[in-house]
C-alpha atoms as a PDB file:
ATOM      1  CA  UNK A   1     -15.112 -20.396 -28.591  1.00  0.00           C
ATOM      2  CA  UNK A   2     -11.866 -18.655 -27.232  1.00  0.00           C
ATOM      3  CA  UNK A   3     -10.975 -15.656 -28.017  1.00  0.00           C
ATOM      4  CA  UNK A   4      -7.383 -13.913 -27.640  1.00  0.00           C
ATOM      5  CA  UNK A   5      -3.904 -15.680 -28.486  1.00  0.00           C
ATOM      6  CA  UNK A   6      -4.399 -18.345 -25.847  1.00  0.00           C
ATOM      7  CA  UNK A   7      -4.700 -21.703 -27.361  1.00  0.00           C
ATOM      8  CA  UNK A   8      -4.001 -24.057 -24.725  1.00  0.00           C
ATOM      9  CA  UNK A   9      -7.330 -24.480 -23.027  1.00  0.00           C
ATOM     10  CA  UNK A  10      -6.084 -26.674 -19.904  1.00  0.00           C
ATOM     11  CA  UNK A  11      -5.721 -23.928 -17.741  1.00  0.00           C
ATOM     12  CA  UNK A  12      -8.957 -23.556 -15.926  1.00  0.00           C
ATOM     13  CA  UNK A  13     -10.617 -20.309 -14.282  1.00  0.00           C
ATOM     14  CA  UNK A  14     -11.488 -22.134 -11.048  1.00  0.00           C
ATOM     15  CA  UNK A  15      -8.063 -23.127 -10.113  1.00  0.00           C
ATOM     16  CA  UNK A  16      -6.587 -20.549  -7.942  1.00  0.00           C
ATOM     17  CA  UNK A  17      -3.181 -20.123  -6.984  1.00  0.00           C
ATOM     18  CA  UNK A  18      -3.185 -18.930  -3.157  1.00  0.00           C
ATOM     19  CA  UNK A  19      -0.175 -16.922  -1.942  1.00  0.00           C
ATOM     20  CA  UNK A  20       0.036 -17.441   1.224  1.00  0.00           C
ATOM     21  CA  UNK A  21       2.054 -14.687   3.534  1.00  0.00           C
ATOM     22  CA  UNK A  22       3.203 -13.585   6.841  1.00  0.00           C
ATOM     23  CA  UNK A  23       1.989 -10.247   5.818  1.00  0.00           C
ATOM     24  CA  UNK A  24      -1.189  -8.563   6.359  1.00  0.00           C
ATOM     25  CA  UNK A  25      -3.171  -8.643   3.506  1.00  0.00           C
ATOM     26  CA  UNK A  26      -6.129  -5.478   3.315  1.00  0.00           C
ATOM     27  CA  UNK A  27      -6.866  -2.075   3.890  1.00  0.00           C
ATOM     28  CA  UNK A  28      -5.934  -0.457   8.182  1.00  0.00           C
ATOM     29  CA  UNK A  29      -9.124   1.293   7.362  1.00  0.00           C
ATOM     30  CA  UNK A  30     -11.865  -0.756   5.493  1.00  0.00           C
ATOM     31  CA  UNK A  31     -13.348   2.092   3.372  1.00  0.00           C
ATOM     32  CA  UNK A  32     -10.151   3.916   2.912  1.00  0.00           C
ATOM     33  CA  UNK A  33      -7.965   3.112  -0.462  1.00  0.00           C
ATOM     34  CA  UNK A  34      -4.411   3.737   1.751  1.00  0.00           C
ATOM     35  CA  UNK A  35      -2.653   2.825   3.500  1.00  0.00           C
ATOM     36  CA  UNK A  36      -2.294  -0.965   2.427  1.00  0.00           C
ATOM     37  CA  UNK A  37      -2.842  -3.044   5.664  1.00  0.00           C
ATOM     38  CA  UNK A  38       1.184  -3.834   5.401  1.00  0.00           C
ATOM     39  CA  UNK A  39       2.408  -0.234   5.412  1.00  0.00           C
ATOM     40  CA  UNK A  40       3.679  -0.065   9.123  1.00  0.00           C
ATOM     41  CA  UNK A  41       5.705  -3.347   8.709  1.00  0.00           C
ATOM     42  CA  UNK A  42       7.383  -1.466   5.471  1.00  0.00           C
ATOM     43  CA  UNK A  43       7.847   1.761   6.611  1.00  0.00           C
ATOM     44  CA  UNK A  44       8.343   1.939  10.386  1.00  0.00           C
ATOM     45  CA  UNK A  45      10.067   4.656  10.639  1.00  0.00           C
ATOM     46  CA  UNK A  46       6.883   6.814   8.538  1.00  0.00           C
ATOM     47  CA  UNK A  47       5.491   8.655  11.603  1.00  0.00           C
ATOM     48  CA  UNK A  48       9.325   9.544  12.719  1.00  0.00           C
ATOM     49  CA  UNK A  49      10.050  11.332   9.370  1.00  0.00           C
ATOM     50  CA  UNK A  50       6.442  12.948   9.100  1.00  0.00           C
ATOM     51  CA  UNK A  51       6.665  14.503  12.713  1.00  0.00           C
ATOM     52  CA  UNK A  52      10.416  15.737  12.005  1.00  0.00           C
ATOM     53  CA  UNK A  53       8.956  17.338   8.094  1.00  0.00           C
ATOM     54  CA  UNK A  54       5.628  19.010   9.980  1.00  0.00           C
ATOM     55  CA  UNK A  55       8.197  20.492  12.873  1.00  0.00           C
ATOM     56  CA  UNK A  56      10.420  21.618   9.813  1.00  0.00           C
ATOM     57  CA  UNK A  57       7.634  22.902   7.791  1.00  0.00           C
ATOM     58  CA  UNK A  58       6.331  24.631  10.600  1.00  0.00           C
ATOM     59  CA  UNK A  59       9.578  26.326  11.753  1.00  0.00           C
ATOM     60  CA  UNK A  60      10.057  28.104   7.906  1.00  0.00           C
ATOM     61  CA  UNK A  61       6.417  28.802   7.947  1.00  0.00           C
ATOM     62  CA  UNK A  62       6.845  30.843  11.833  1.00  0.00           C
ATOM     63  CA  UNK A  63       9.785  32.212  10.463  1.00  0.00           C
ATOM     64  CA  UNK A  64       8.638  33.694   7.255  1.00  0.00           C
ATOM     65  CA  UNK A  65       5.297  35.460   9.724  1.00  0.00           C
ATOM     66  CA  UNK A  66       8.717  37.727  11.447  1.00  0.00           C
END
């Protein structure tokens, strides 16, 4: 017996759709949650900007210390 709204019964759990892509599919580290596996292809220039806001940070931080 079906439950829900669905009505139409020919659509069966074992057929899968597969999406197949270029892209890496996972985790870079298995037991971490991030970054996704495709985060350096998306965001290349990530360790760029982080090493310019850490340098930036810094500065203000050595500043405020005079």
């Amino acid at each position: 017996m079906n439950k829900g709204f669905a009505v139409n019964s020919s659509v069966s759990s074992k057929t899968k759709k597969s999406v197949s892509s270029n892209e890496p599919q996972g985790r870079l580290i298995s037991w971490s949650p991030w970054p996704p596996a495709n985060f350096q292809t998306r965001y290349p220039a990530f360790p760029f900007v982080l090493t310019i806001l850490i340098i930036v940070i810094g500065q203000w931080y050595l500043s405020l210390l005079r």
